[in-house]
PDB file of N, CA and C in Angstrom:
ATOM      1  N   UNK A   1       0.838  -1.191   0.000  1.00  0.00           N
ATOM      2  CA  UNK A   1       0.000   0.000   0.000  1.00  0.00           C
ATOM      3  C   UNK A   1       0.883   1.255   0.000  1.00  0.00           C
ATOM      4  N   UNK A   2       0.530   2.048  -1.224  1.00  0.00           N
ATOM      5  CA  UNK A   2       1.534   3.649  -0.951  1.00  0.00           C
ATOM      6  C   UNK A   2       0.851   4.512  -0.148  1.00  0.00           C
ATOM      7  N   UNK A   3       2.157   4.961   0.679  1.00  0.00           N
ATOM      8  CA  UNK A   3       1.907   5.747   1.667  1.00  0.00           C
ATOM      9  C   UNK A   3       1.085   7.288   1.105  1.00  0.00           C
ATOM     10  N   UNK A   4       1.208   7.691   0.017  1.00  0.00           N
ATOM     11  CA  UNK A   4       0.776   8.606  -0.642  1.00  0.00           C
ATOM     12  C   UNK A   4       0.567   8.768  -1.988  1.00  0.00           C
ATOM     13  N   UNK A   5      -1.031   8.860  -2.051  1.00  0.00           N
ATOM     14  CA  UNK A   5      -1.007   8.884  -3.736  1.00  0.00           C
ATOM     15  C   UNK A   5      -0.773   9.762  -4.642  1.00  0.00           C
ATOM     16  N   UNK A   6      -0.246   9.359  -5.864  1.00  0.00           N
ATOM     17  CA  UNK A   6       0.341  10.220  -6.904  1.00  0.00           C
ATOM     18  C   UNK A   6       0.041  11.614  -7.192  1.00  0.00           C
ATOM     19  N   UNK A   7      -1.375  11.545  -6.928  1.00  0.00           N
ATOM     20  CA  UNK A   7      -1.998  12.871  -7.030  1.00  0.00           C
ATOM     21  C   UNK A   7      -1.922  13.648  -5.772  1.00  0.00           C
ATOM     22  N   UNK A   8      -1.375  13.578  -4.693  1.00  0.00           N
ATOM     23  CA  UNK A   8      -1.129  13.863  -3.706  1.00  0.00           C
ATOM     24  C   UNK A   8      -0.132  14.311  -4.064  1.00  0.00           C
ATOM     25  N   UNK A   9       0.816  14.119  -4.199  1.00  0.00           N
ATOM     26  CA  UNK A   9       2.300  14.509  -4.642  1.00  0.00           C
ATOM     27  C   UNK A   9       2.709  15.296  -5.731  1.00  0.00           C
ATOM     28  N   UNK A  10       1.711  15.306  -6.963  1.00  0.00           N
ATOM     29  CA  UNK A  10       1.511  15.885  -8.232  1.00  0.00           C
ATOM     30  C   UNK A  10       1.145  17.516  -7.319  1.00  0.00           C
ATOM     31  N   UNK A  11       0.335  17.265  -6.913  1.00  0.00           N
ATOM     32  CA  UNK A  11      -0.223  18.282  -6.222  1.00  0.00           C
ATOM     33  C   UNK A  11       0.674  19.206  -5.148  1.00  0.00           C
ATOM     34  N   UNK A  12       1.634  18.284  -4.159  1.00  0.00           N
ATOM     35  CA  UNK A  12       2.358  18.813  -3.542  1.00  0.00           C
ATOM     36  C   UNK A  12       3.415  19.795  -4.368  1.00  0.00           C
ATOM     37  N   UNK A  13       4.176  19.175  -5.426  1.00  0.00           N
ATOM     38  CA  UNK A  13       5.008  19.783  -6.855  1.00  0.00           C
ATOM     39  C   UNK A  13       4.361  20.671  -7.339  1.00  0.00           C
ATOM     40  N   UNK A  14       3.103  20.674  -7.833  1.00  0.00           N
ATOM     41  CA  UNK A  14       2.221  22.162  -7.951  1.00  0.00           C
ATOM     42  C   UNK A  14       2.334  23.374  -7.276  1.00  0.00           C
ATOM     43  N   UNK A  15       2.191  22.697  -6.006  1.00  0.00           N
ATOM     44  CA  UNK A  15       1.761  24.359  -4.849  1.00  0.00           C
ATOM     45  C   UNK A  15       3.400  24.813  -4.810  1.00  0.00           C
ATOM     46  N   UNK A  16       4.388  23.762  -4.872  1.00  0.00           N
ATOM     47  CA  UNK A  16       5.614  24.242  -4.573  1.00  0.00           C
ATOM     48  C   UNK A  16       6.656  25.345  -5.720  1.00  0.00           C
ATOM     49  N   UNK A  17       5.820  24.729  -7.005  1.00  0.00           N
ATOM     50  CA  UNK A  17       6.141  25.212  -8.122  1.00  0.00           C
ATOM     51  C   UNK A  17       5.491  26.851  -8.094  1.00  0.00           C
ATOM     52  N   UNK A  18       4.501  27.003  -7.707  1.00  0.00           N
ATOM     53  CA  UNK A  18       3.947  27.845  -7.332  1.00  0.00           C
ATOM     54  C   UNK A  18       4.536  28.853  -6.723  1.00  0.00           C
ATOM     55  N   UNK A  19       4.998  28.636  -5.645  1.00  0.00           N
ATOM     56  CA  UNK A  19       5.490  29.433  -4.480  1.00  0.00           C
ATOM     57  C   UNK A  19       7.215  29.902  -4.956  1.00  0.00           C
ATOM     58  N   UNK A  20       7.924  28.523  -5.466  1.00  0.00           N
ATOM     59  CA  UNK A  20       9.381  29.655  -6.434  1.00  0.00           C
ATOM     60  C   UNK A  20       9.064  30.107  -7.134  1.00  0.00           C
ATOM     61  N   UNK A  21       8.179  30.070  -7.883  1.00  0.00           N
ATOM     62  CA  UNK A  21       8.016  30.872  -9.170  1.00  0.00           C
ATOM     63  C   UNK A  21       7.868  32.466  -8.998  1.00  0.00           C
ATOM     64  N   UNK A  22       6.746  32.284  -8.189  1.00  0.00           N
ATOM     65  CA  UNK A  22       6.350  33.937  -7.308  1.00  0.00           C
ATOM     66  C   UNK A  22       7.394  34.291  -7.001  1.00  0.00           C
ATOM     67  N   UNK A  23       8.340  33.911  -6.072  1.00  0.00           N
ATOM     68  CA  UNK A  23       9.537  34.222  -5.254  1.00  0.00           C
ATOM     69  C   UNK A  23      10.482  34.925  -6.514  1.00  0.00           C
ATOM     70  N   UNK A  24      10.187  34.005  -7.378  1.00  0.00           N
ATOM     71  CA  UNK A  24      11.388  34.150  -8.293  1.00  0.00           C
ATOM     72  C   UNK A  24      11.214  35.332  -9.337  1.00  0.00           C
ATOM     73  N   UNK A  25      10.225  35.317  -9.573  1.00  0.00           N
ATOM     74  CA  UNK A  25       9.814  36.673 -10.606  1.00  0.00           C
ATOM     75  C   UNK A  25       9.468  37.684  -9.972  1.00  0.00           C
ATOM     76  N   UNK A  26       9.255  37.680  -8.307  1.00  0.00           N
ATOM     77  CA  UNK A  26       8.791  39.087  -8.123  1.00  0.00           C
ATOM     78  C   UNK A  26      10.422  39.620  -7.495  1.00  0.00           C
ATOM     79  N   UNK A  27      11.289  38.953  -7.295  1.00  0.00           N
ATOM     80  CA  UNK A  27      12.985  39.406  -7.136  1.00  0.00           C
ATOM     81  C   UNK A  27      13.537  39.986  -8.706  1.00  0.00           C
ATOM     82  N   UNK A  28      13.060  39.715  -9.330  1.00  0.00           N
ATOM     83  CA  UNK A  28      13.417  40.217 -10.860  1.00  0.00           C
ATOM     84  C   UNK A  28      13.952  41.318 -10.711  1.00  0.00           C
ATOM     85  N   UNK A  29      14.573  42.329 -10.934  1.00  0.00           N
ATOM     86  CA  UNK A  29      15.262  43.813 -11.364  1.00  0.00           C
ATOM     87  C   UNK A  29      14.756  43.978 -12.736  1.00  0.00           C
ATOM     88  N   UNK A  30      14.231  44.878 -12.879  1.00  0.00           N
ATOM     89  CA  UNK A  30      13.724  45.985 -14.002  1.00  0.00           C
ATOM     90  C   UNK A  30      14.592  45.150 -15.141  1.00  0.00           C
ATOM     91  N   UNK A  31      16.263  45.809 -15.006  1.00  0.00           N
ATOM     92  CA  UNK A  31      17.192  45.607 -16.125  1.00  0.00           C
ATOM     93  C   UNK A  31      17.656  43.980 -16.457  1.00  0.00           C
ATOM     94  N   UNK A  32      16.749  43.396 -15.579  1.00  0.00           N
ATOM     95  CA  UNK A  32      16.326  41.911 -16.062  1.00  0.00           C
ATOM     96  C   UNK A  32      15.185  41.258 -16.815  1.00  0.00           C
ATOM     97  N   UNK A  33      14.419  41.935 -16.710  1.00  0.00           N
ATOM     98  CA  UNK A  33      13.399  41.530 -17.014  1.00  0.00           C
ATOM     99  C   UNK A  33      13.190  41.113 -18.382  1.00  0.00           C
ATOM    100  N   UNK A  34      13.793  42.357 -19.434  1.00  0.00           N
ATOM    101  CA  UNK A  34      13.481  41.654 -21.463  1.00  0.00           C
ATOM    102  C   UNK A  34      14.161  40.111 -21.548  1.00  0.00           C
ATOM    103  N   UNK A  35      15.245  40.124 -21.040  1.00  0.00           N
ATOM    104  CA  UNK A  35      16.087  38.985 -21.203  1.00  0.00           C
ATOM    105  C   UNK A  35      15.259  37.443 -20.751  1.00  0.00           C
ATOM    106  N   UNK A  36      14.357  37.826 -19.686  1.00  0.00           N
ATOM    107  CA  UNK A  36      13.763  36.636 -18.663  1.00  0.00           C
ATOM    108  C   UNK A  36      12.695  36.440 -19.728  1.00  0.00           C
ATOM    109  N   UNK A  37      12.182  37.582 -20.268  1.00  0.00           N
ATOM    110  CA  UNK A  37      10.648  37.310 -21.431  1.00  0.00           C
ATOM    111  C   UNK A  37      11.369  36.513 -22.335  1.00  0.00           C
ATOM    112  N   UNK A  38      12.327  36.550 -22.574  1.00  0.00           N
ATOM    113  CA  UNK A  38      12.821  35.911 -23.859  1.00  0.00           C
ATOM    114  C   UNK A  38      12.649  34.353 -23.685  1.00  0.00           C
ATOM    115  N   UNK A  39      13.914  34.334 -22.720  1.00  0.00           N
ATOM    116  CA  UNK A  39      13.593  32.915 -22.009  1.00  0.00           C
ATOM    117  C   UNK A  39      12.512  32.072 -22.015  1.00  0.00           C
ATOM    118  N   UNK A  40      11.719  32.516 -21.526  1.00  0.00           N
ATOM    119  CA  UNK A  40      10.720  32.631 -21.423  1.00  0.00           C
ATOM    120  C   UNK A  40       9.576  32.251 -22.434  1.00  0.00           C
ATOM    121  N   UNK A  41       9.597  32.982 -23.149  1.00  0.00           N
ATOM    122  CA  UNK A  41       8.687  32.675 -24.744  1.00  0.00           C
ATOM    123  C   UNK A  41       9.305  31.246 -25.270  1.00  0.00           C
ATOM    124  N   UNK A  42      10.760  30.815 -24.984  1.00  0.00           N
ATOM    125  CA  UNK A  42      11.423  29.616 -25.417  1.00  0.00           C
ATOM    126  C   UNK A  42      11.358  28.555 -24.497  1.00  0.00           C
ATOM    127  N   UNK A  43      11.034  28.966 -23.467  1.00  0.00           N
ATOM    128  CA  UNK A  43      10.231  27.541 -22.542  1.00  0.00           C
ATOM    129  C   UNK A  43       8.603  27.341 -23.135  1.00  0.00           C
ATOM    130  N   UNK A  44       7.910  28.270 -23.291  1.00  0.00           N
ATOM    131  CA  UNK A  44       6.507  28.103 -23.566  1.00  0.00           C
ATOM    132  C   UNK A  44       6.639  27.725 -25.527  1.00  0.00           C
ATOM    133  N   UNK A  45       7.322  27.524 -25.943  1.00  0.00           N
ATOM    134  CA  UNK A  45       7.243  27.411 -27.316  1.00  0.00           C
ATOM    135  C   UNK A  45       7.989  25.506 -27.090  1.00  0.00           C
ATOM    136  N   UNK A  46       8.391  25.472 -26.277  1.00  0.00           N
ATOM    137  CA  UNK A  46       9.093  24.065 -25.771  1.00  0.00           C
ATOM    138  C   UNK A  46       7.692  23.180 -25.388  1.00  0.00           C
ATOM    139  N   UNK A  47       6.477  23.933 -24.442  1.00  0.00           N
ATOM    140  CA  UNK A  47       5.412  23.307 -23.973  1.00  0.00           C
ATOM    141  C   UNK A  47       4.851  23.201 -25.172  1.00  0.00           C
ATOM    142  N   UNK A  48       4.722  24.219 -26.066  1.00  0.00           N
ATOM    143  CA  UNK A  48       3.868  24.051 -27.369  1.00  0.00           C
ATOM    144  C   UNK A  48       4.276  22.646 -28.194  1.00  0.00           C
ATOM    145  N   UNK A  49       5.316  22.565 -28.005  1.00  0.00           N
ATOM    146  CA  UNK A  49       5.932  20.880 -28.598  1.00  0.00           C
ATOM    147  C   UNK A  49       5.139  19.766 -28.616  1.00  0.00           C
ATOM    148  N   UNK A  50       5.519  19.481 -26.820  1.00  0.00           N
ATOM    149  CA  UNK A  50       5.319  18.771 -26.083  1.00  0.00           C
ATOM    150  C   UNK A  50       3.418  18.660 -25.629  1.00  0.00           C
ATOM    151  N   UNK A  51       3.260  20.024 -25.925  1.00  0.00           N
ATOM    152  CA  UNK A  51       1.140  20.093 -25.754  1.00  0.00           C
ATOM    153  C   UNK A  51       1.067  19.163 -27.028  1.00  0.00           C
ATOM    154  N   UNK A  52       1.554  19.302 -27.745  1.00  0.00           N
ATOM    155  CA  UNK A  52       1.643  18.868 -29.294  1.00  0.00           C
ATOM    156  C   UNK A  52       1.497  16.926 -29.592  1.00  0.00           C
ATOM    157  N   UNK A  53       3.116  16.885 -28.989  1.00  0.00           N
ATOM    158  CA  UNK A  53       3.214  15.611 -28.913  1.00  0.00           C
ATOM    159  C   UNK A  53       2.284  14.906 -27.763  1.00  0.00           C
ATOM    160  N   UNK A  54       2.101  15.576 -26.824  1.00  0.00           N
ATOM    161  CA  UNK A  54       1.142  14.543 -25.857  1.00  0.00           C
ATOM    162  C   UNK A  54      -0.312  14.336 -26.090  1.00  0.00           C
ATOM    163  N   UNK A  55      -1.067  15.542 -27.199  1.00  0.00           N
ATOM    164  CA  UNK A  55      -2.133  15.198 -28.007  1.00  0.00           C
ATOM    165  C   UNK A  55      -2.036  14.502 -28.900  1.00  0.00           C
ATOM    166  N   UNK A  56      -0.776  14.301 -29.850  1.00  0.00           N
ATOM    167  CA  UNK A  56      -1.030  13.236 -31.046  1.00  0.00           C
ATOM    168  C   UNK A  56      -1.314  11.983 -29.849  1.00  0.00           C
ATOM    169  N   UNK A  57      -0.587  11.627 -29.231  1.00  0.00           N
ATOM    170  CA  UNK A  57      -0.437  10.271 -28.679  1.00  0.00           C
ATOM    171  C   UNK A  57      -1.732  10.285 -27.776  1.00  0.00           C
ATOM    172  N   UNK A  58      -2.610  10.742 -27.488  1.00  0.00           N
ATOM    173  CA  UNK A  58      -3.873  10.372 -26.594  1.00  0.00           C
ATOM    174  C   UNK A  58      -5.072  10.001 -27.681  1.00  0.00           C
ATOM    175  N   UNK A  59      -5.838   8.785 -26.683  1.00  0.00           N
ATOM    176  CA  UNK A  59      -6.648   8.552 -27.894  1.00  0.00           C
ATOM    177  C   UNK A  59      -8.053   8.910 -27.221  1.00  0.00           C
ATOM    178  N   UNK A  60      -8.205   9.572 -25.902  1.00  0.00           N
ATOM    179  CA  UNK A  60      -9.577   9.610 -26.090  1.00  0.00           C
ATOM    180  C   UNK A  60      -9.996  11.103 -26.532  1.00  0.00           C
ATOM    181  N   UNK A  61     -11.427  11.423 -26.738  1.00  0.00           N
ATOM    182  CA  UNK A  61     -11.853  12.611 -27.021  1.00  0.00           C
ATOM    183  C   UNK A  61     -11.335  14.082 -26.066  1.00  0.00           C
ATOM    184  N   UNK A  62     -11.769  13.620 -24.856  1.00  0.00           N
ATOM    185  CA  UNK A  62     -11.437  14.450 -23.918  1.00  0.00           C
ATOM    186  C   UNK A  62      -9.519  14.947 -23.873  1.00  0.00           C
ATOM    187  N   UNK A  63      -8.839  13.993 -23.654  1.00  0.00           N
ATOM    188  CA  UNK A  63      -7.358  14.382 -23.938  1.00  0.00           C
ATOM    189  C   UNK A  63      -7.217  14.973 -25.032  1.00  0.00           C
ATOM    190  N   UNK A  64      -7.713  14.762 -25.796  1.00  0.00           N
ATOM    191  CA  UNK A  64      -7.502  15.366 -27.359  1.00  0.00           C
ATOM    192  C   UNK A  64      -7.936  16.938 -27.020  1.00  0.00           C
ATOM    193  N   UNK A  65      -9.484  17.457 -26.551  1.00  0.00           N
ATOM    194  CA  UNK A  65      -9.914  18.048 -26.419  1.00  0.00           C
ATOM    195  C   UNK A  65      -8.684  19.209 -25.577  1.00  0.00           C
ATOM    196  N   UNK A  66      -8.203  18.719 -24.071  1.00  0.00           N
ATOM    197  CA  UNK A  66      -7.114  19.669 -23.269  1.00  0.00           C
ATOM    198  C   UNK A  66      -6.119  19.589 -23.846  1.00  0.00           C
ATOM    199  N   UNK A  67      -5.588  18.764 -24.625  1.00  0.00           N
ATOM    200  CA  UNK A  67      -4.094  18.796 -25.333  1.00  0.00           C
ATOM    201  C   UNK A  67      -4.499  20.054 -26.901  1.00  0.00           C
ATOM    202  N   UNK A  68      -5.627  20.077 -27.202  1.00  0.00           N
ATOM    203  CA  UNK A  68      -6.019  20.929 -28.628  1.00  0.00           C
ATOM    204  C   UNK A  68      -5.530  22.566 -27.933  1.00  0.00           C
ATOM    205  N   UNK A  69      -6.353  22.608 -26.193  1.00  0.00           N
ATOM    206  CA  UNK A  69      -6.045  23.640 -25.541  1.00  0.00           C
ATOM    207  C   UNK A  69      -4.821  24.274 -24.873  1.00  0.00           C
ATOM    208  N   UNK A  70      -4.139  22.926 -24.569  1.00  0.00           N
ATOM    209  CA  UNK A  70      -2.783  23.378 -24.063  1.00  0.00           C
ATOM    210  C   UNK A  70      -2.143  24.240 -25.310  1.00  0.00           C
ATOM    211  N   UNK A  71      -2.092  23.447 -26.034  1.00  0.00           N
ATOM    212  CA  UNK A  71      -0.980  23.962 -27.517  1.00  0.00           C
ATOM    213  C   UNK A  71      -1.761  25.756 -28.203  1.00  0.00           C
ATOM    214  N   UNK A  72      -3.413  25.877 -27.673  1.00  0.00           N
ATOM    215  CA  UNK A  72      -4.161  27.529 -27.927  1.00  0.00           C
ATOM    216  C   UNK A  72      -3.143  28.006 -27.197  1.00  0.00           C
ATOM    217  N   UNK A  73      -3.722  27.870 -25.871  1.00  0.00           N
ATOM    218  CA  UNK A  73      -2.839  28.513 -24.394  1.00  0.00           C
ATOM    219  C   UNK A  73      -1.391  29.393 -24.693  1.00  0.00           C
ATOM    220  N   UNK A  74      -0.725  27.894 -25.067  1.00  0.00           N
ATOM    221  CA  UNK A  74       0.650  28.202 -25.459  1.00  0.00           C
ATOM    222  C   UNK A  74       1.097  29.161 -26.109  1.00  0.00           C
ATOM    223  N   UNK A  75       0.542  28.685 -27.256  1.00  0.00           N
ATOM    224  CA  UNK A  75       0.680  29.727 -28.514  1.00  0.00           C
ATOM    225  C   UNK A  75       0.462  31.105 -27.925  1.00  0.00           C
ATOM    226  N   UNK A  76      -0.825  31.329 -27.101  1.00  0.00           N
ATOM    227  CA  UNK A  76      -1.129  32.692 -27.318  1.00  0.00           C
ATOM    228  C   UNK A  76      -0.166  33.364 -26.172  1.00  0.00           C
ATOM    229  N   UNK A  77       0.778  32.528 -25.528  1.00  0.00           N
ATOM    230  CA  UNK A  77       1.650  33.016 -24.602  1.00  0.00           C
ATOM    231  C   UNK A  77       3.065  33.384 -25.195  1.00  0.00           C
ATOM    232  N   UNK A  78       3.138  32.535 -26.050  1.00  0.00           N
ATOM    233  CA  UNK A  78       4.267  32.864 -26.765  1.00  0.00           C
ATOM    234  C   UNK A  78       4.573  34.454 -27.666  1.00  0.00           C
ATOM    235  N   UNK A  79       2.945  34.311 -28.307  1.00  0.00           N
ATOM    236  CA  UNK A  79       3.084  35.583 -29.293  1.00  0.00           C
ATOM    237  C   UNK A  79       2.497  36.800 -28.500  1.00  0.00           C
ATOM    238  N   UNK A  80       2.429  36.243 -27.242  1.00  0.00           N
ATOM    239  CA  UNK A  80       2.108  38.127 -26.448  1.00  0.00           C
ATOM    240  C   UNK A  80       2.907  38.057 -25.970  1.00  0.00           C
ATOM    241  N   UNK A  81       3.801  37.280 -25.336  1.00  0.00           N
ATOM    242  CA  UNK A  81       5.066  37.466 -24.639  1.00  0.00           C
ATOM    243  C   UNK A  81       6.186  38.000 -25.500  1.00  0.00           C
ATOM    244  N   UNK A  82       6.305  37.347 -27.354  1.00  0.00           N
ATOM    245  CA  UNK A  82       7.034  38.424 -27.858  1.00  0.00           C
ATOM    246  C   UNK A  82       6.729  39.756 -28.308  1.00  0.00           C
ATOM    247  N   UNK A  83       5.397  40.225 -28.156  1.00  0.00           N
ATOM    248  CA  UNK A  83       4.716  41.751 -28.362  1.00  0.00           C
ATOM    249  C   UNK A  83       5.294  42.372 -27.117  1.00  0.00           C
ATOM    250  N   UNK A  84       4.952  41.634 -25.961  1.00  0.00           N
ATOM    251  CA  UNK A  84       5.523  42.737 -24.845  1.00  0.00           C
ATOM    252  C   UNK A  84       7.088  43.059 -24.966  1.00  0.00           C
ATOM    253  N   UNK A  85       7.989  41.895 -24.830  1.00  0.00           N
ATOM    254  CA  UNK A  85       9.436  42.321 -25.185  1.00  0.00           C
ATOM    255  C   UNK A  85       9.700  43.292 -26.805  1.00  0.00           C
ATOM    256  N   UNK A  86       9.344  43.176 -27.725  1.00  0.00           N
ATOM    257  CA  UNK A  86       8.801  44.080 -28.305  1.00  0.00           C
ATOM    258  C   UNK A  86       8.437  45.666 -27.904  1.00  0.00           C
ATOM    259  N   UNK A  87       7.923  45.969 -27.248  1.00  0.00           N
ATOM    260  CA  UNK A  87       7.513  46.917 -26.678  1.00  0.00           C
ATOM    261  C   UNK A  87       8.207  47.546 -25.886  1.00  0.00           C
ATOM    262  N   UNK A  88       8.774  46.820 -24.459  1.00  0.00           N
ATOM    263  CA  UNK A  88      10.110  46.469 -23.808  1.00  0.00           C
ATOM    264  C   UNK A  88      11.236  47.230 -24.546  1.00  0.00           C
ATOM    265  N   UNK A  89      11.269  47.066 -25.987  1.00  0.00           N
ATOM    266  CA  UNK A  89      12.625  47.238 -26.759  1.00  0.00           C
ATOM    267  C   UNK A  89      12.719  48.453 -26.834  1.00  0.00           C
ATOM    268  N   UNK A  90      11.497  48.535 -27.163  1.00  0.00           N
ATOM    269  CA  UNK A  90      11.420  50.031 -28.092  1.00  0.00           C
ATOM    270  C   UNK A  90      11.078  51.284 -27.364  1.00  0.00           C
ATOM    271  N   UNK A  91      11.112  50.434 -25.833  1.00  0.00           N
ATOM    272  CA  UNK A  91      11.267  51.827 -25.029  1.00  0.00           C
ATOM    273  C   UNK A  91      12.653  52.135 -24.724  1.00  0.00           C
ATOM    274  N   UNK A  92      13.556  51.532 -25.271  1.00  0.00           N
ATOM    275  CA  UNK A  92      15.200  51.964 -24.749  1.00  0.00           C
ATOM    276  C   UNK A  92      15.650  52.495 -26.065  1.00  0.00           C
ATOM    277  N   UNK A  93      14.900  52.584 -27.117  1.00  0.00           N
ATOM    278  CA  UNK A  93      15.385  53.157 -28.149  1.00  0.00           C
ATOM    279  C   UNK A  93      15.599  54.791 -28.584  1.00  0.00           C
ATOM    280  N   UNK A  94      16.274  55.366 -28.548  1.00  0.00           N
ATOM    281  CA  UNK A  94      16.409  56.674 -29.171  1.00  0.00           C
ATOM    282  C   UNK A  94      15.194  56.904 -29.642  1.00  0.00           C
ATOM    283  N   UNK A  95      14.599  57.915 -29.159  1.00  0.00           N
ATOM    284  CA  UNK A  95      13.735  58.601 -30.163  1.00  0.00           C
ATOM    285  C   UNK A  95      14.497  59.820 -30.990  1.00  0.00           C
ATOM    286  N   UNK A  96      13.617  59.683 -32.288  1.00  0.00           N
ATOM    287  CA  UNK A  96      14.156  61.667 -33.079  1.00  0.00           C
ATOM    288  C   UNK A  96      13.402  62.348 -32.608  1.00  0.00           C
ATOM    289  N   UNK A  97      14.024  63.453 -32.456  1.00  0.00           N
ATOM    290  CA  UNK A  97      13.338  65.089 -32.372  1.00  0.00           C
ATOM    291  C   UNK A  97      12.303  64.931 -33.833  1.00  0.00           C
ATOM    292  N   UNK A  98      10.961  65.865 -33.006  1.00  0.00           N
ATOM    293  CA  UNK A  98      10.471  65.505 -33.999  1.00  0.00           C
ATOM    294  C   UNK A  98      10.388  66.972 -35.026  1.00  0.00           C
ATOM    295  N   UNK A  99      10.348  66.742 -36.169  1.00  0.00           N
ATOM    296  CA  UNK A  99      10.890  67.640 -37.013  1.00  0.00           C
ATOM    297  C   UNK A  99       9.393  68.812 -37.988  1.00  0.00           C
ATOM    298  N   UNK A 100       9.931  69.612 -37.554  1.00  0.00           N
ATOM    299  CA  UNK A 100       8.422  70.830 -38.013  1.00  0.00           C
ATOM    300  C   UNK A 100       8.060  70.574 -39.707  1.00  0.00           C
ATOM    301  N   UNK A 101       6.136  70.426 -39.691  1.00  0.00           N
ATOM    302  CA  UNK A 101       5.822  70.378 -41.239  1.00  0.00           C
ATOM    303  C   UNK A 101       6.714  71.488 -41.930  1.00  0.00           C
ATOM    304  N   UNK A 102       6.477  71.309 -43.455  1.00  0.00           N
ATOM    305  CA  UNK A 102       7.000  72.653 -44.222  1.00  0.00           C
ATOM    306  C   UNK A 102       6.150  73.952 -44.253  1.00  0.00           C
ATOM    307  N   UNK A 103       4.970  73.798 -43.942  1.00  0.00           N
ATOM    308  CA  UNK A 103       4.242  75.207 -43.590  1.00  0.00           C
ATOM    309  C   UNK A 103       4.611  75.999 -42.802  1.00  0.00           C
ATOM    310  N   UNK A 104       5.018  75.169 -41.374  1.00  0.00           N
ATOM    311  CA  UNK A 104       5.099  75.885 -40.086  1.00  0.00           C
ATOM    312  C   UNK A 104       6.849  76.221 -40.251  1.00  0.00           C
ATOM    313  N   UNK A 105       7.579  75.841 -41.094  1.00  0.00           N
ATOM    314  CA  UNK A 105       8.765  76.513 -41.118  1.00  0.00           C
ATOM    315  C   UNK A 105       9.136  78.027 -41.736  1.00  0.00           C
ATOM    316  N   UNK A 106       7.935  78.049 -42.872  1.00  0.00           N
ATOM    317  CA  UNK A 106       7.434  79.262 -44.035  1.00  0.00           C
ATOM    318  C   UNK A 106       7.341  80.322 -43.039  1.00  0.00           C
ATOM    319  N   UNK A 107       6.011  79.906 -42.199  1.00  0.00           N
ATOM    320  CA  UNK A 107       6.089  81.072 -41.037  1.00  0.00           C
ATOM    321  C   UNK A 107       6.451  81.753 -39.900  1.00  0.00           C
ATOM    322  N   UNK A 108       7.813  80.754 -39.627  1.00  0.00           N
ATOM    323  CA  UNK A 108       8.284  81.165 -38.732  1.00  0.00           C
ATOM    324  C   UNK A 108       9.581  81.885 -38.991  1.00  0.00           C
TER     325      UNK A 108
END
């Protein structure tokens, strides 16, 4: 007889996963942060694989059904996670002065 069942333990790895994760992203520094999105988008494009491969291989409706969703999920984490670093970027970028129409130069 096991002293504890699987899902007991699945579960324990959950809450724990949980709790570094928080720890771990809310210690972040600002001038860390684009680099971690990056990362980041390349772990969740790794799950998109793997959502992938663990739906071909299930045969009932229902698995099919959460594995169709894992790989939505994914996806849509991936391509907002590279819009925000994106965004991220282009706030460290030089802006130009912005430069007067040709009317308003006539009259001044």
């Amino acid at each position: 007889m096991e002293v504890l069942n699987h899902t007991v333990i699945n579960l324990i790895i959950f809450v724990l996963a949980i709790y570094v994760g928080y720890h771990v992203v809310w210690n972040v520094t600002p001038a860390l942060h684009t680099p971690l999105m990056a990362v980041t988008n390349a772990i969740s494009a790794i799950v998109i694989v793997g959502a992938m491969l663990a739906t071909g291989l299930t045969l009932g409706g229902p698995g099919k059904l959460f594995g169709t969703l894992a790989v939505a999920l994914a996806a849509v984490n991936v391509f907002g996670g590279f819009l925000v670093t994106r965004r991220m970027l282009e706030m460290f970028r030089k802006k130009e002065p912005k430069k007067l129409p040709a009317a308003a130069k006539e009259n001044a």
